[in-house]
PDB file of N, CA and C in Angstrom:
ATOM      1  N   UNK A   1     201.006 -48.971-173.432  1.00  0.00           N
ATOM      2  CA  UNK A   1     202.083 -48.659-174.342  1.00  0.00           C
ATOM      3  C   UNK A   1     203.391 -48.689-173.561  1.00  0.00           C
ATOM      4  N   UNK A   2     204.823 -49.209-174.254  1.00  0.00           N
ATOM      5  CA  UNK A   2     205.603 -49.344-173.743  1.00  0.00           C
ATOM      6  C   UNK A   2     206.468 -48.106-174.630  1.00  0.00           C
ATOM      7  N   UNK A   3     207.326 -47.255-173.243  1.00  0.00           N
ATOM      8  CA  UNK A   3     208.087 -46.584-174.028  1.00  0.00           C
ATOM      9  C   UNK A   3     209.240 -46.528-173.568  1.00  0.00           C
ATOM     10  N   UNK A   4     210.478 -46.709-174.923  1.00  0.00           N
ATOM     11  CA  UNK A   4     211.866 -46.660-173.847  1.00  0.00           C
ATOM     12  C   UNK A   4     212.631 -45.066-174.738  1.00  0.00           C
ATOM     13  N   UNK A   5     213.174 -44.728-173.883  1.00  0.00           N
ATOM     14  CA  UNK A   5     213.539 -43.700-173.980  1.00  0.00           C
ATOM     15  C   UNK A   5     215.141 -43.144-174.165  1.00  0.00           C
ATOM     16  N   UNK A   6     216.196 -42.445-174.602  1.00  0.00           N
ATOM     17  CA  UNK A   6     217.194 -42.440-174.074  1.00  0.00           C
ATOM     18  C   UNK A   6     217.726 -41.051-173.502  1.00  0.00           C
ATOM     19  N   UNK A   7     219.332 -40.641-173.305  1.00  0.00           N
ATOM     20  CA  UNK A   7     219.589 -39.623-172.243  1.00  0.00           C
ATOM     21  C   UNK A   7     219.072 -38.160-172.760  1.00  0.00           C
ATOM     22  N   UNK A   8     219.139 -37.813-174.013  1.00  0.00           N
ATOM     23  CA  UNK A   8     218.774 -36.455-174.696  1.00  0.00           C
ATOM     24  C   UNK A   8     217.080 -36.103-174.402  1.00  0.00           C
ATOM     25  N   UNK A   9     216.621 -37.024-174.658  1.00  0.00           N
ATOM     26  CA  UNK A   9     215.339 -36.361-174.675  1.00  0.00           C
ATOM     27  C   UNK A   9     214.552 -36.084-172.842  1.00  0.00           C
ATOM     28  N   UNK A  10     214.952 -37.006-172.613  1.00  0.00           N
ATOM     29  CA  UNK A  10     214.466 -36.759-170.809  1.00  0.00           C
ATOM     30  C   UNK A  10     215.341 -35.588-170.327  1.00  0.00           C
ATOM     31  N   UNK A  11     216.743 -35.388-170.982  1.00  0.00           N
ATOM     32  CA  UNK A  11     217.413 -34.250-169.723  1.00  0.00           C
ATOM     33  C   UNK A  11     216.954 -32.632-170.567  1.00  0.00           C
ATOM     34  N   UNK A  12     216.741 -32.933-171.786  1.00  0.00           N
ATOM     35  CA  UNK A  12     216.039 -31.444-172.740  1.00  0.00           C
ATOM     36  C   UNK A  12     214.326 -31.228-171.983  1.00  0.00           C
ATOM     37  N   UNK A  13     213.947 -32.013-171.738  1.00  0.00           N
ATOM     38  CA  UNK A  13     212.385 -32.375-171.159  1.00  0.00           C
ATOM     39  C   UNK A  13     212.774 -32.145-169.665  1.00  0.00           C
ATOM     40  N   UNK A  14     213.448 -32.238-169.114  1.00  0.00           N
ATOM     41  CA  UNK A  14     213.719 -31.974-167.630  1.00  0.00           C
ATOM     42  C   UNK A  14     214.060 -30.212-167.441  1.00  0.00           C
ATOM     43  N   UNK A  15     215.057 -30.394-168.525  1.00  0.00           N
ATOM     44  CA  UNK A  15     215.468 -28.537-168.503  1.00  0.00           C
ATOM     45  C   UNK A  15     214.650 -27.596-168.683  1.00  0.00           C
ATOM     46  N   UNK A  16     213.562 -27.482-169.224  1.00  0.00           N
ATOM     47  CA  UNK A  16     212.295 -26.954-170.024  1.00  0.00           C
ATOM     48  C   UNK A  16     210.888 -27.356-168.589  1.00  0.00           C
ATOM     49  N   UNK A  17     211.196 -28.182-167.775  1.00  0.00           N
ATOM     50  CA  UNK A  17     210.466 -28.156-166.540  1.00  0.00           C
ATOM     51  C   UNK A  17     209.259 -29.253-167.570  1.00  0.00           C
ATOM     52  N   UNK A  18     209.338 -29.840-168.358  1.00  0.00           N
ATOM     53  CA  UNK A  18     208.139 -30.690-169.053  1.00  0.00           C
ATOM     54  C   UNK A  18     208.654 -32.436-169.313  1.00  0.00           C
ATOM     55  N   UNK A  19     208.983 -32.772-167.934  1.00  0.00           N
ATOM     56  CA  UNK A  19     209.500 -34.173-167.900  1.00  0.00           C
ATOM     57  C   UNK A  19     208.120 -34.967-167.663  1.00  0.00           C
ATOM     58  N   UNK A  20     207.206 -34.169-167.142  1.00  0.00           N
ATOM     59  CA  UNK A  20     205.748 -34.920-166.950  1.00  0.00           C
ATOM     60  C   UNK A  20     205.187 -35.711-168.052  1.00  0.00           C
ATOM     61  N   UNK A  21     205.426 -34.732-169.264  1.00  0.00           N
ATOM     62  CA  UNK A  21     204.827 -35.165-170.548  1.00  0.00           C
ATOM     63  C   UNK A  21     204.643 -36.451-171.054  1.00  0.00           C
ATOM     64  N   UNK A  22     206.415 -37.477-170.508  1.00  0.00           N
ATOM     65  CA  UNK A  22     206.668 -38.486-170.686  1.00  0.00           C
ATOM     66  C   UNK A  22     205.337 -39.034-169.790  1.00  0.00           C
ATOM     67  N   UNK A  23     205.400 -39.036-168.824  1.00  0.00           N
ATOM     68  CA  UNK A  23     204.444 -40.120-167.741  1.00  0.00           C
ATOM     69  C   UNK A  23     202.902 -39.550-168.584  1.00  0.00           C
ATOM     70  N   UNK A  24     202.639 -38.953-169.494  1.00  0.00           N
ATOM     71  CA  UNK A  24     201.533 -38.517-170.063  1.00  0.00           C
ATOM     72  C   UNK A  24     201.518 -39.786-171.093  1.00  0.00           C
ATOM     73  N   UNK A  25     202.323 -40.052-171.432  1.00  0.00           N
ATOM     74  CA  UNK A  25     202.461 -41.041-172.948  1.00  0.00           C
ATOM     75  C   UNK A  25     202.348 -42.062-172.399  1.00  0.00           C
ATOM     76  N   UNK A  26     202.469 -42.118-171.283  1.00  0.00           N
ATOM     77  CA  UNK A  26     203.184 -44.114-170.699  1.00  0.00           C
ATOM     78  C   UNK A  26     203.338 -43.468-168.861  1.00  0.00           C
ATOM     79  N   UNK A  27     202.595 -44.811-168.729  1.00  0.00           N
ATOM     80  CA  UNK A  27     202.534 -44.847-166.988  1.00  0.00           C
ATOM     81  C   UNK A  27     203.869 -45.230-166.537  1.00  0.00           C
ATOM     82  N   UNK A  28     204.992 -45.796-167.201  1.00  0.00           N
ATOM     83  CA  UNK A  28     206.080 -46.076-167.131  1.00  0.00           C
ATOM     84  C   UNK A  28     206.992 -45.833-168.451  1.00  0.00           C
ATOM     85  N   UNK A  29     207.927 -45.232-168.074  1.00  0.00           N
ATOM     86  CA  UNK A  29     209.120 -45.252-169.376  1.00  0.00           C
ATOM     87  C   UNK A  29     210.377 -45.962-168.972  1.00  0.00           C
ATOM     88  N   UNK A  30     211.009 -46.668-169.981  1.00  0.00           N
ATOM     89  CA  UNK A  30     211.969 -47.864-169.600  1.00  0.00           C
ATOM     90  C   UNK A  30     213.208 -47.108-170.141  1.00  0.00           C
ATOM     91  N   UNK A  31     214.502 -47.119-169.613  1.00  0.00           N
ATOM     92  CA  UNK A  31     215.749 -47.031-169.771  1.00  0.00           C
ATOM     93  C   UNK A  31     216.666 -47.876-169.528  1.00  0.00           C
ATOM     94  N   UNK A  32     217.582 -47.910-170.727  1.00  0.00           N
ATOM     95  CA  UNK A  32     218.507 -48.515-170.428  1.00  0.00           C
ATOM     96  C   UNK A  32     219.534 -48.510-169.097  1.00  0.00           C
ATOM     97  N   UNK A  33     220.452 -49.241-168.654  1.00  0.00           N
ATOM     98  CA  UNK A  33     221.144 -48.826-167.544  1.00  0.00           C
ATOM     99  C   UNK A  33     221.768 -48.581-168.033  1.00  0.00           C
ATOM    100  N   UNK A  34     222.381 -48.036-168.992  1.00  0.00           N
ATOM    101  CA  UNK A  34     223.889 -47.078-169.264  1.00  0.00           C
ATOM    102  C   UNK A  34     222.835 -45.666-169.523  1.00  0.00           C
ATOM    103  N   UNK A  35     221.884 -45.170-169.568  1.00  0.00           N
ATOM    104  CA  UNK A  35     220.863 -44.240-169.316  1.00  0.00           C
ATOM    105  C   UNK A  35     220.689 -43.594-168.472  1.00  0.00           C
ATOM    106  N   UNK A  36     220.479 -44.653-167.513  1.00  0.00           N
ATOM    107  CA  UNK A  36     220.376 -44.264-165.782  1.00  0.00           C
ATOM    108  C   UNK A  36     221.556 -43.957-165.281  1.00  0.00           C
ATOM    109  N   UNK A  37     222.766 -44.674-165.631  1.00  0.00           N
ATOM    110  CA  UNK A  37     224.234 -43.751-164.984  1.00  0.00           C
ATOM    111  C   UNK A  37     224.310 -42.505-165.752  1.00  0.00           C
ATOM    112  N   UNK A  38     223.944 -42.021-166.903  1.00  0.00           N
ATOM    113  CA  UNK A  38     223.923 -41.194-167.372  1.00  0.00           C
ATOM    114  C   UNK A  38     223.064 -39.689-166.630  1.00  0.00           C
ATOM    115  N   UNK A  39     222.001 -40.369-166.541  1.00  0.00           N
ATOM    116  CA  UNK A  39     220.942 -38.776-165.243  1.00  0.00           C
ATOM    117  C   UNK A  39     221.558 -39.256-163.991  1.00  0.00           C
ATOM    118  N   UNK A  40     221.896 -40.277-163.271  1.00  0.00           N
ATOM    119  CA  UNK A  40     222.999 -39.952-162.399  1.00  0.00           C
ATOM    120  C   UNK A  40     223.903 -38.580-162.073  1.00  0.00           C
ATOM    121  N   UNK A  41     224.558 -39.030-163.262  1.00  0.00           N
ATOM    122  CA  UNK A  41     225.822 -38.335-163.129  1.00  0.00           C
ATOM    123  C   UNK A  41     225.430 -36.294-163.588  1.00  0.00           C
ATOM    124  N   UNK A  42     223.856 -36.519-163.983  1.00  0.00           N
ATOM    125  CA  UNK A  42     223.406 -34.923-163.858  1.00  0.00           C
ATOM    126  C   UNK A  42     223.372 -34.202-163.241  1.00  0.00           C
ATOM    127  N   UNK A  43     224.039 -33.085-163.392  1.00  0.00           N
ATOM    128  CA  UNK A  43     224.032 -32.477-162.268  1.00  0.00           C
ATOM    129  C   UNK A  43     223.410 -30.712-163.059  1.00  0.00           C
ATOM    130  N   UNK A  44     222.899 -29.862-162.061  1.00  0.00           N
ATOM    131  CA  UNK A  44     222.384 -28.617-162.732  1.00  0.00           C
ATOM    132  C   UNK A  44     220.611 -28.440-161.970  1.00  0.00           C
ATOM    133  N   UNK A  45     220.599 -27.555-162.553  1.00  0.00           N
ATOM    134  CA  UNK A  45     218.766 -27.253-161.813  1.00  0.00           C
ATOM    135  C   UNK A  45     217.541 -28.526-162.070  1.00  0.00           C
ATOM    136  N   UNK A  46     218.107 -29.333-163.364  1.00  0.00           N
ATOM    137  CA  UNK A  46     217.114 -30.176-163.864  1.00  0.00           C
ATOM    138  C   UNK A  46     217.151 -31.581-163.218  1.00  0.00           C
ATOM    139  N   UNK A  47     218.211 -31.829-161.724  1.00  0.00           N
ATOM    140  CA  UNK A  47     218.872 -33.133-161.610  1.00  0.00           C
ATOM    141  C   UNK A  47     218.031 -32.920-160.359  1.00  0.00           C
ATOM    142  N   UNK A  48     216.965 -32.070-159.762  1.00  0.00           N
ATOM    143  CA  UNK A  48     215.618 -32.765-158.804  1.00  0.00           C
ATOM    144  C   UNK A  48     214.554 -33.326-159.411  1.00  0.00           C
ATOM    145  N   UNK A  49     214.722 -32.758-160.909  1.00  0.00           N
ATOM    146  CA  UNK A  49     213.511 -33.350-161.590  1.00  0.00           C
ATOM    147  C   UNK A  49     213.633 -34.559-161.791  1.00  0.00           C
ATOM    148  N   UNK A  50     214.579 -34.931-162.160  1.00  0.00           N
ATOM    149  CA  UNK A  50     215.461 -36.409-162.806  1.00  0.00           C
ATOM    150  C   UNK A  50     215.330 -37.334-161.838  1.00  0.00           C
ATOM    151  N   UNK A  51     215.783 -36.717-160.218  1.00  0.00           N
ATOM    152  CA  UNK A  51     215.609 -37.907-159.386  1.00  0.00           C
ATOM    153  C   UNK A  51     214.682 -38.533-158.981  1.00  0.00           C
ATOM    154  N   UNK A  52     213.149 -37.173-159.101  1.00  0.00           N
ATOM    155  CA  UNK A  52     212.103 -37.412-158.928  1.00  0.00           C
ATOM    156  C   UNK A  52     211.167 -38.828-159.932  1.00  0.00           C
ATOM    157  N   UNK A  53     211.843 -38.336-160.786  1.00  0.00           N
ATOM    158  CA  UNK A  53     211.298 -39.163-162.376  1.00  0.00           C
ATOM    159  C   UNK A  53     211.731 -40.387-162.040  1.00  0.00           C
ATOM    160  N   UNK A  54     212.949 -40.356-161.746  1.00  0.00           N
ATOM    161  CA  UNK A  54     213.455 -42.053-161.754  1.00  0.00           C
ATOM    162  C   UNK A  54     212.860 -42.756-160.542  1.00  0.00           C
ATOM    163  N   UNK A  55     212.270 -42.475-159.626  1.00  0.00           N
ATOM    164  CA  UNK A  55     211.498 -42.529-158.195  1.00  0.00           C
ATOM    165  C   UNK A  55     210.103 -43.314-158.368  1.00  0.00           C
ATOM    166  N   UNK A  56     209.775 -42.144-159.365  1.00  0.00           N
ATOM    167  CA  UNK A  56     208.066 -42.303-159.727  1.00  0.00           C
ATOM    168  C   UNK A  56     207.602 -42.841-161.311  1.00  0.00           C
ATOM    169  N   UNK A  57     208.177 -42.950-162.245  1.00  0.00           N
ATOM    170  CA  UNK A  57     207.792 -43.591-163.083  1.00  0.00           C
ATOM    171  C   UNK A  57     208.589 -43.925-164.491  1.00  0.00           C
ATOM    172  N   UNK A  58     210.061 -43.550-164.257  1.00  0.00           N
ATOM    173  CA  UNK A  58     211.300 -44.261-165.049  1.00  0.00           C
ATOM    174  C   UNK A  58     211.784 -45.406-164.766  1.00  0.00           C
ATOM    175  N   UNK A  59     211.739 -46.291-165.222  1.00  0.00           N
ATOM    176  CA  UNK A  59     212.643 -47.620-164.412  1.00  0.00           C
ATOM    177  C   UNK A  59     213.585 -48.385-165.624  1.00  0.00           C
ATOM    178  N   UNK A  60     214.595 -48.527-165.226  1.00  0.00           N
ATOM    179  CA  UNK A  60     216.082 -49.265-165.553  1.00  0.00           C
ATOM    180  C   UNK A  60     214.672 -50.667-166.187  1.00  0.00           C
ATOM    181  N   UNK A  61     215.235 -50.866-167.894  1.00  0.00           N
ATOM    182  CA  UNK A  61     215.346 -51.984-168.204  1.00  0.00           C
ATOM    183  C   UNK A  61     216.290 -52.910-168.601  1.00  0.00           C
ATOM    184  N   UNK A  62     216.491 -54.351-167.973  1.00  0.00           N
ATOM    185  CA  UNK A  62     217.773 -54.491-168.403  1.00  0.00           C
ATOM    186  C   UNK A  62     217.223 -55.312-169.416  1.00  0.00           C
ATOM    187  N   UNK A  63     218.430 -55.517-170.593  1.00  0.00           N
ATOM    188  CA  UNK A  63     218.086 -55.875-172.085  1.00  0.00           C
ATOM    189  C   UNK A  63     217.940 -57.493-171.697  1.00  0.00           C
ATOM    190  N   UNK A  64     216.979 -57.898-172.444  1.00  0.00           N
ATOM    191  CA  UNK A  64     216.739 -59.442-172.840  1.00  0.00           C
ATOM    192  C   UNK A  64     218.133 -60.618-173.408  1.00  0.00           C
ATOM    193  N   UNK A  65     218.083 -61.123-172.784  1.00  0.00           N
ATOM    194  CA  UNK A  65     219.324 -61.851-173.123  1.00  0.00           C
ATOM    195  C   UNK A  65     218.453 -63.958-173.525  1.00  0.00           C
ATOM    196  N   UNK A  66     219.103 -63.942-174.877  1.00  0.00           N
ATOM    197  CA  UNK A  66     218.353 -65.593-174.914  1.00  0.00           C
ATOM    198  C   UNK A  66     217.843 -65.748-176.753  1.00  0.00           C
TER     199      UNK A  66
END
């Protein structure tokens, strides 16, 4: 299963300590890159979880062009 995701629900899921859940649904979750500058620019208790996530099983999709 492919899942793409955007900035609300991963940083509410990060704050709550249950960002795992995602990698429960999908061995990978896809974000946009205006997404990823977005948990970038997070900052707060939930922005080790975030970096961790984007490390291990978030990855930048860039959109299909054609």
């Amino acid at each position: 299963m492919k899942l793409v995701v955007n900035t609300g629900p991963i940083i509410a899921l990060a704050k709550i300590g249950k960002l795992a859940l995602l990698k429960e649904l999908a061995p990978e979750v896809f974000i946009p890159p205006t997404v990823y500058r977005e948990l970038l620019a997070k900052f707060g208790a939930e922005s080790e979880q975030l970096e961790q996530a984007l490390t291990d099983f978030i990855r930048v999709q860039m959109g299909n062009r054609g």
